[in-house]
Protein backbone atom coordinates (compact mmCIF):
# COMPACT_ATOMS: atom_id res chain seq x y z
CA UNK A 1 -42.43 -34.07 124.86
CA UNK A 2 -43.92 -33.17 128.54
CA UNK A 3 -46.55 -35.36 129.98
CA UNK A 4 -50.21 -34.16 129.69
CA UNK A 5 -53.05 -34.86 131.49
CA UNK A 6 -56.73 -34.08 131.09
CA UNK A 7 -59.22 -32.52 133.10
CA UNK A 8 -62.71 -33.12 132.97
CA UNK A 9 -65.49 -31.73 135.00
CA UNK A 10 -68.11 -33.60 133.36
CA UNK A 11 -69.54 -31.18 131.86
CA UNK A 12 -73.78 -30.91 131.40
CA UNK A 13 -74.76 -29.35 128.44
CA UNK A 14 -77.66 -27.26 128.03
CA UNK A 15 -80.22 -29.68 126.65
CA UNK A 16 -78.29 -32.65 127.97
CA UNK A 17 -78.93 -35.03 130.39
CA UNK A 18 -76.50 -36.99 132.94
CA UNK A 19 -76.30 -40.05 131.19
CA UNK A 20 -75.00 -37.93 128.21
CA UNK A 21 -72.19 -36.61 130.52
CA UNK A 22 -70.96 -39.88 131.69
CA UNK A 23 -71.18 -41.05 128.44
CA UNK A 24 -69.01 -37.89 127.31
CA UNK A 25 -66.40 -38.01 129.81
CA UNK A 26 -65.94 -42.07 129.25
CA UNK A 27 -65.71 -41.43 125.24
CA UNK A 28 -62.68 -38.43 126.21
CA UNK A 29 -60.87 -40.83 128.34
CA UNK A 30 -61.05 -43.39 125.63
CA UNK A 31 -59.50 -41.06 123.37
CA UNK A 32 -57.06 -39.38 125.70
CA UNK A 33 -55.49 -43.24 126.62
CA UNK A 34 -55.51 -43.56 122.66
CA UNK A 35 -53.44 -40.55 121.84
CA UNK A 36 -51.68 -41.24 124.53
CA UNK A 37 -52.39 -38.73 127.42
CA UNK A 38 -50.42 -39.63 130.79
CA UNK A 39 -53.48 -39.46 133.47
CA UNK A 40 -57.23 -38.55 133.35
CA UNK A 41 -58.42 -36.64 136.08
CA UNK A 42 -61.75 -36.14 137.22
CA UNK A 43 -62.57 -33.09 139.90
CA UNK A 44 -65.07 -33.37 142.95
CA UNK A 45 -67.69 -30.45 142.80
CA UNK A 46 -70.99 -30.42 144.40
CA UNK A 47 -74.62 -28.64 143.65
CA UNK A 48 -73.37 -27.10 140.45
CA UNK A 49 -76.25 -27.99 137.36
CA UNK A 50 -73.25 -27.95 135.13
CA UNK A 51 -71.03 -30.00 136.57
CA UNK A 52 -71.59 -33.86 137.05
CA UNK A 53 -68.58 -35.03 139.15
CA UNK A 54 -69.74 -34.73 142.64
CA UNK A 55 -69.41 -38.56 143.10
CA UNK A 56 -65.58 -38.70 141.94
CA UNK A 57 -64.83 -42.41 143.05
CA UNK A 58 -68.11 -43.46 141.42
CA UNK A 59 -67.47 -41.71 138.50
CA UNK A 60 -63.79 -42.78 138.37
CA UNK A 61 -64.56 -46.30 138.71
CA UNK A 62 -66.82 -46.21 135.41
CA UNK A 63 -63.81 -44.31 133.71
CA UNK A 64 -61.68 -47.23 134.94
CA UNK A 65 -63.51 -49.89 133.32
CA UNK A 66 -64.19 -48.36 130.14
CA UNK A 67 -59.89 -48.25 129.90
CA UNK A 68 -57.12 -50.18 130.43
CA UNK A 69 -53.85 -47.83 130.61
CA UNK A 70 -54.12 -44.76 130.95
CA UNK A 71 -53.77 -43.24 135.22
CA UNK A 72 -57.11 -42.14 136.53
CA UNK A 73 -57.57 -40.11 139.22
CA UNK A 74 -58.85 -36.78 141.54
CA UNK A 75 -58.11 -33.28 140.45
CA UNK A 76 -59.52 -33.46 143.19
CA UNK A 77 -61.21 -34.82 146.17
CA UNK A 78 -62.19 -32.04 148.60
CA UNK A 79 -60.89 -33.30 151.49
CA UNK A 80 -62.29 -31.45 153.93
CA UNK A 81 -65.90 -32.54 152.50
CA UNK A 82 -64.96 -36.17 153.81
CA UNK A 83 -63.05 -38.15 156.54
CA UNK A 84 -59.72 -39.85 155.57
CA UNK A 85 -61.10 -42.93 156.14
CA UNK A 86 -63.81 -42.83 154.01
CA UNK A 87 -61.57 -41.21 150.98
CA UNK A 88 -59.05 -44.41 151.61
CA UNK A 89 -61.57 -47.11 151.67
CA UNK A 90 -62.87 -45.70 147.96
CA UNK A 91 -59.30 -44.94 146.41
CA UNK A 92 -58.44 -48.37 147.98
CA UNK A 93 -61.30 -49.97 145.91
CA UNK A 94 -60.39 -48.19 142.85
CA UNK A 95 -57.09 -49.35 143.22
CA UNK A 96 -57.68 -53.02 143.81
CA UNK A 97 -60.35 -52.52 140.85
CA UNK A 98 -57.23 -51.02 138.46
CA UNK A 99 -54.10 -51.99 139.50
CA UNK A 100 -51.31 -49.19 139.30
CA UNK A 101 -53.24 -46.52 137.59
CA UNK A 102 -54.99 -44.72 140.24
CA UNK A 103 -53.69 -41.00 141.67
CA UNK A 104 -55.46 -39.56 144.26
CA UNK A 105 -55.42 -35.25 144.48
CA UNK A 106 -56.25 -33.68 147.29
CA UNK A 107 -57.56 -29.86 148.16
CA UNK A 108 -58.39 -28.19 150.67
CA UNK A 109 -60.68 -25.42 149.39
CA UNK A 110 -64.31 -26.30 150.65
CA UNK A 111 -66.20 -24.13 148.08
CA UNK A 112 -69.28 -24.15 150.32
CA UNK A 113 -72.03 -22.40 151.17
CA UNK A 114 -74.22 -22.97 154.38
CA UNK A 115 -76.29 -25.26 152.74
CA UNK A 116 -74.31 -27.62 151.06
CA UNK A 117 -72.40 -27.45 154.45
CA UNK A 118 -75.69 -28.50 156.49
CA UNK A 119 -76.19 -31.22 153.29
CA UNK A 120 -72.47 -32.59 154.05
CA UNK A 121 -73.20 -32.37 158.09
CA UNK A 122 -69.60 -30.68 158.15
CA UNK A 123 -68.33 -27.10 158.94
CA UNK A 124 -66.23 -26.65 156.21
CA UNK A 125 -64.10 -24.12 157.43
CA UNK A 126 -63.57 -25.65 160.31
CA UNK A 127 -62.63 -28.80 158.76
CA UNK A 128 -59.95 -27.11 156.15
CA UNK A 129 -57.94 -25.85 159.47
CA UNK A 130 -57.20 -29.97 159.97
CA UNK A 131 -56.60 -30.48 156.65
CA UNK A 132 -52.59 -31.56 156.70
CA UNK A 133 -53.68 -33.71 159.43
CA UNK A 134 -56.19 -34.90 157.03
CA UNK A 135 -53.73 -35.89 154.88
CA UNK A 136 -51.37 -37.75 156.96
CA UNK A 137 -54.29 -39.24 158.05
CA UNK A 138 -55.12 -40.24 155.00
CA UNK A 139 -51.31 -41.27 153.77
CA UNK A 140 -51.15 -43.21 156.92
CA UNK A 141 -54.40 -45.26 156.19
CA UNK A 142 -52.72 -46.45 152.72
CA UNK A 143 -49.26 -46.67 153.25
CA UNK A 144 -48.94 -47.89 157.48
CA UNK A 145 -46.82 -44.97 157.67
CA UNK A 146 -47.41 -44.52 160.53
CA UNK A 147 -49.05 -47.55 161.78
CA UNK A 148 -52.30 -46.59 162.78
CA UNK A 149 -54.85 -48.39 165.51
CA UNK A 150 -57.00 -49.49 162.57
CA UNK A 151 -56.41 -50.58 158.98
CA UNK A 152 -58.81 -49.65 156.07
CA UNK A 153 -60.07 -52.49 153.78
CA UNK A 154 -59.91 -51.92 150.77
CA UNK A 155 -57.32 -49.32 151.26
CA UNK A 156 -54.18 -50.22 153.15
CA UNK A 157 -51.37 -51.10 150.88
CA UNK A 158 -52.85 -49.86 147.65
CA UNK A 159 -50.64 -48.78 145.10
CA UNK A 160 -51.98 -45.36 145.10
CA UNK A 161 -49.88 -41.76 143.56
CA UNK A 162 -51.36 -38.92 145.95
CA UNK A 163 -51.14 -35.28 144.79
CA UNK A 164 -51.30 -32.01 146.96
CA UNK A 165 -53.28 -29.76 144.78
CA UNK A 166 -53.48 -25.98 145.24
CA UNK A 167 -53.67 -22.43 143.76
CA UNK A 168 -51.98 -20.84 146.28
CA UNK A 169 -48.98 -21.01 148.85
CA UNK A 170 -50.25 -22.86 151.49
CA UNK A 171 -50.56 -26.40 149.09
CA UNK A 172 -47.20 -25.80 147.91
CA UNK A 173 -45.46 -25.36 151.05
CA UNK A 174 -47.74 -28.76 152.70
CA UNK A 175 -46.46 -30.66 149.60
CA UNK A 176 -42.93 -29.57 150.10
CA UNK A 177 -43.20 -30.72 153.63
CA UNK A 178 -44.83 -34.08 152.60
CA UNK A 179 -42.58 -34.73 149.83
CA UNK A 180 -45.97 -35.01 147.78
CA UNK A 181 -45.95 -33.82 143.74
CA UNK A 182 -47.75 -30.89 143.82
CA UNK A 183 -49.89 -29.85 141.00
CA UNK A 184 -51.29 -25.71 140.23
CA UNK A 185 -54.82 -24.90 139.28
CA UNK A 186 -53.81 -22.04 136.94
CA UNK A 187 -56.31 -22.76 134.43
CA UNK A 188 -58.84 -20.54 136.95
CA UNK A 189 -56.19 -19.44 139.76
CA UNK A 190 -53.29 -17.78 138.12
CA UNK A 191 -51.73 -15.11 140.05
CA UNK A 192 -49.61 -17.01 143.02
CA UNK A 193 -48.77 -19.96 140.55
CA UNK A 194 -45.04 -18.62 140.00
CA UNK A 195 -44.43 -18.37 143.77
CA UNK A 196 -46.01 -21.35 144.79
CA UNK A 197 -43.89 -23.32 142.21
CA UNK A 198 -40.78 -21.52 143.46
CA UNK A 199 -41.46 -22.43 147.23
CA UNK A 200 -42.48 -25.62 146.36
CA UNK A 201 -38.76 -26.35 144.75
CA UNK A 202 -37.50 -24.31 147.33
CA UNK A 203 -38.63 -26.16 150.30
CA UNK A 204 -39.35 -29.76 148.84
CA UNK A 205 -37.77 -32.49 151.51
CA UNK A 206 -37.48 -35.97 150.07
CA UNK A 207 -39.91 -38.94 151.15
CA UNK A 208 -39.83 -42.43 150.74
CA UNK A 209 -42.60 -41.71 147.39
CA UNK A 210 -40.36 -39.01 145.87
CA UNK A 211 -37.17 -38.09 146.08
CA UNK A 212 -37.42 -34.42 144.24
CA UNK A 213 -39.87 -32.35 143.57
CA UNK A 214 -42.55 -33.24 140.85
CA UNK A 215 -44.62 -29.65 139.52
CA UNK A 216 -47.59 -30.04 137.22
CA UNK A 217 -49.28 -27.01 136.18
CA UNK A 218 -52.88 -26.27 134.66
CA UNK A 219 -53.83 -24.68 131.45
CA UNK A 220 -56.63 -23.95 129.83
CA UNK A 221 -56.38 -25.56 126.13
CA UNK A 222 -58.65 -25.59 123.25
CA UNK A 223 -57.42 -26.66 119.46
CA UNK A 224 -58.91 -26.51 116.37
CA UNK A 225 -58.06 -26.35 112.61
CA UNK A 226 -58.19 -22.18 112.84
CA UNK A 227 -57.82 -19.60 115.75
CA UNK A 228 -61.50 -18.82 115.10
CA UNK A 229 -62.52 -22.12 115.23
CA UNK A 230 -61.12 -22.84 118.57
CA UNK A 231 -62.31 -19.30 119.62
CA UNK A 232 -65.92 -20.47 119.00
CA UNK A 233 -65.31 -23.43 120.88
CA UNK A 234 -63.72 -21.97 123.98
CA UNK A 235 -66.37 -19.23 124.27
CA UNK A 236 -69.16 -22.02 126.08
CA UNK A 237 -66.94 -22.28 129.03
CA UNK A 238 -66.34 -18.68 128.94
CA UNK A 239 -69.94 -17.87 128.71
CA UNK A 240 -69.74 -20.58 131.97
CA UNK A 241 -67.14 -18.70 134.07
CA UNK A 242 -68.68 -15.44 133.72
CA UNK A 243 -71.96 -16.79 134.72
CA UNK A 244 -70.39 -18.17 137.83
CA UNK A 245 -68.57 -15.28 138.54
CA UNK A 246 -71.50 -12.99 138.35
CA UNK A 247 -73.79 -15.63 140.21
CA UNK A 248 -75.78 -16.97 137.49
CA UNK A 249 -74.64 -20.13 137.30
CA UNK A 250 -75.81 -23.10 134.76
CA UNK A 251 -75.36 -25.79 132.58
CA UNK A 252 -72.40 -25.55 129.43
CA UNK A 253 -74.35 -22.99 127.20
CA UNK A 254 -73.57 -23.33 123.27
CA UNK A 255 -71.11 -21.44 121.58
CA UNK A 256 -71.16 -17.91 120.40
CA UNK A 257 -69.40 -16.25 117.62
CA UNK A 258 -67.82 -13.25 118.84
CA UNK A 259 -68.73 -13.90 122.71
CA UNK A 260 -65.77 -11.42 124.08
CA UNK A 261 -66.85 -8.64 121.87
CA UNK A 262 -70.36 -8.48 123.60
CA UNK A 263 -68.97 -8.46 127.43
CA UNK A 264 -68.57 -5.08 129.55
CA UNK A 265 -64.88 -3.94 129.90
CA UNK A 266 -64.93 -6.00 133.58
CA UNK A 267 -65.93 -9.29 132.35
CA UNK A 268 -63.30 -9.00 129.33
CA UNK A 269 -60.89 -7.92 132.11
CA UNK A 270 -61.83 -11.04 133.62
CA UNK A 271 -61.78 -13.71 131.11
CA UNK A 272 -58.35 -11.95 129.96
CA UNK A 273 -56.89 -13.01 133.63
CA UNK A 274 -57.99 -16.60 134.01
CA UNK A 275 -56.19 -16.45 130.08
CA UNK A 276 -52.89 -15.98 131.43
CA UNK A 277 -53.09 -19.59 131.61
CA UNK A 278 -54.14 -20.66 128.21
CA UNK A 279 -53.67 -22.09 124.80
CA UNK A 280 -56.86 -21.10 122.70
CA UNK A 281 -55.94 -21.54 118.46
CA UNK A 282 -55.00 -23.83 115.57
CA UNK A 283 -52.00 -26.28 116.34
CA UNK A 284 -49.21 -23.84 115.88
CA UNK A 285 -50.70 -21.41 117.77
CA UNK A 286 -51.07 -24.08 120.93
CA UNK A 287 -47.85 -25.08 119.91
CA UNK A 288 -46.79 -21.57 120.82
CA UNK A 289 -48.83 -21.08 123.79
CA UNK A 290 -47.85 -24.03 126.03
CA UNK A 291 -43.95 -24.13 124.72
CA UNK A 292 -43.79 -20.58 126.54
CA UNK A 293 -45.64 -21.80 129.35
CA UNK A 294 -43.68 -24.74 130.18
CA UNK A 295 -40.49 -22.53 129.76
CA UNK A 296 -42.27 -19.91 132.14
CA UNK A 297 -42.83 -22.68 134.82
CA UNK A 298 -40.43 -25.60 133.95
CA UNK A 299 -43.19 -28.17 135.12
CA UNK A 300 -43.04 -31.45 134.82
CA UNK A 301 -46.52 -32.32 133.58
CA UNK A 302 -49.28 -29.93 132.24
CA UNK A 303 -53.02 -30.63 132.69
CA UNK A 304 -55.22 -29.58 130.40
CA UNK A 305 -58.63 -28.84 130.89
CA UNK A 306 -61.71 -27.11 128.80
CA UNK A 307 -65.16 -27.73 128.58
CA UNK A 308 -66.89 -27.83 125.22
CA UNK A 309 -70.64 -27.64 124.16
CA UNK A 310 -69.97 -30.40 121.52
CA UNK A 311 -67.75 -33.31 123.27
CA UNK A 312 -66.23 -34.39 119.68
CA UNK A 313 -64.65 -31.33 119.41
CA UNK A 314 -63.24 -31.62 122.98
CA UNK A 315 -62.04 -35.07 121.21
CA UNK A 316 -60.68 -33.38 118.24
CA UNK A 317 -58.96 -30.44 120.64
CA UNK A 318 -57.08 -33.29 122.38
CA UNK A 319 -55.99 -34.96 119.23
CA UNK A 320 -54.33 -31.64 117.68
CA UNK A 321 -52.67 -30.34 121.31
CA UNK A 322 -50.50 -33.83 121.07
CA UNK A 323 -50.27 -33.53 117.48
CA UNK A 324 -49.13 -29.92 117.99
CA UNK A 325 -46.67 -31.09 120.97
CA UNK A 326 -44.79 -33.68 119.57
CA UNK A 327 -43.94 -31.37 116.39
């Protein structure tokens, strides 16, 4: 069976509080390193109400200790919203803290406005044009490759697996360069992922960390016992993503039955195009889904992510994917 991953954005419900998040996205590791899930990833995002994983390391490190197995990690850390030094100090911590289990993904998108920029004291934009600098930086800082004038403690000589993340060409050609595994955001960023894979392959050059290339792509998976079921589950991030697409955004709203039906042709259009990536259904219809996928993109690992309003059913969707995959 392929390796999967999860995805959690630490979700805030409507109604819900922080503490409930944390609490959330601890209980879905636990049950992800039961079922036995390769890696749980947590993504950096920043002034969002719905979306509690701003402080990655932070929230990593309480992930960490509430496991013992499964890989933890960035999906990912925004690079250009930091300095290398910074981001290998913390991963070097995390590391020393859980010994051979921590992956560090890196992005380049800032996803900024003016005012979180002023917040950050960076320009953004200005800051993504350095980012493969950034990352040899940053590669440099753990591994002494090359040596650099100073050494970062914690960090240098951690046992860390980095990641170029992306959703279009430019992170698969820097990973290819780096001889980095490369990993496709899909799940929201569909349309370049069959060309960036390709180039990716294409170009890959061999490093001392990987010697071919390494593809994980993103899909967007919710399982339940019927089609309908999972349906009603999936439609509280969908509600989410049209909010934020429209500029309205919020906390995870609760389900509703039917939610597609009541959207104008353009938000249908929409939620049907981030869908290209997804496995929404009872077990045999996920079963389905993400067999055709992974024969679409041949990837090496698939990550799946999906918010839900109720975080035992995210528990429960995880349970029946595996179920589902192994047959």
């Amino acid at each position: 069976m392929i390796p999967l991953t999860v995805l959690d954005l630490v979700p805030v419900r409507e109604g819900g509080t922080l503490a409930e998040s944390y609490a959330a996205t601890v209980s879905l590791a636990q049950a992800a390193e039961r079922l036995g899930y390769k890696r749980f990833w947590v993504a950096e995002h920043h002034a969002m109400d719905g979306i509690a994983g701003g402080a990655t390391s932070v929230v990593l490190a309480h992930v960490g200790n509430a496991t013992s197995t499964i890989r933890i990690g960035s999906g990912g850390i925004m690079l250009p919203n930091h300095n290398p030094f910074v981001i290998a100090e913390q991963f070097g911590t995390l590391d020393a803290l859980f010994p051979g289990r921590i992956d560090l993904g890196l992005g380049r998108a800032p996803g900024a406005g003016p005012e979180l920029q002023r917040a950050l004291r960076k320009n953004l934009h200005q800051a993504a044009e350095f980012f493969p600098q950034d990352v040899v930086e940053l590669r440099a800082l753990l591994t002494g490759e090359p040596e650099l004038p100073i050494r970062a403690t914690p960090g240098y000589g951690a046992n860390i697996e980095m990641w170029m993340l992306g959703s279009s060409l430019f992170g698969a050609n820097l990973a290819a360069q780096l001889g980095l595994p490369y990993a496709f955001a899909s799940h929201f960023a569909p349309d370049h992922l069959d060309a960036a894979l390709a180039l990716y392959r294409e170009r890959f050059q061999p490093s001392r960390w990987l010697d071919k290339p390494h593809a994980m792509a993103a899909m967007t998976v919710f399982a339940a016992e019927t089609d309908a079921e999972a349906e009603l589950i999936a439609s509280s991030q969908q509600q989410s993503f049209v909010r934020l697409r429209t500029g309205n955004p919020g906390k995870l709203p609760p389900p509703v039955a039917g939610y597609r039906d009541t959207l104008p042709m353009q938000a249908q259009s929409l939620l049907a195009h981030i869908g290209q990536a997804s496995a929404i259904g009872a077990p045999a219809t996920v079963r389905e889904a993400v067999g055709r996928f992974v024969e679409r993109t041949q990837a090496d690992e698939i990550i799946v992510s999906g918010a839900a309003f109720d975080p035992a059913a995210r528990e429960r969707s995880l349970e029946l994917t595996i179920d589902a995959l192994r047959g």
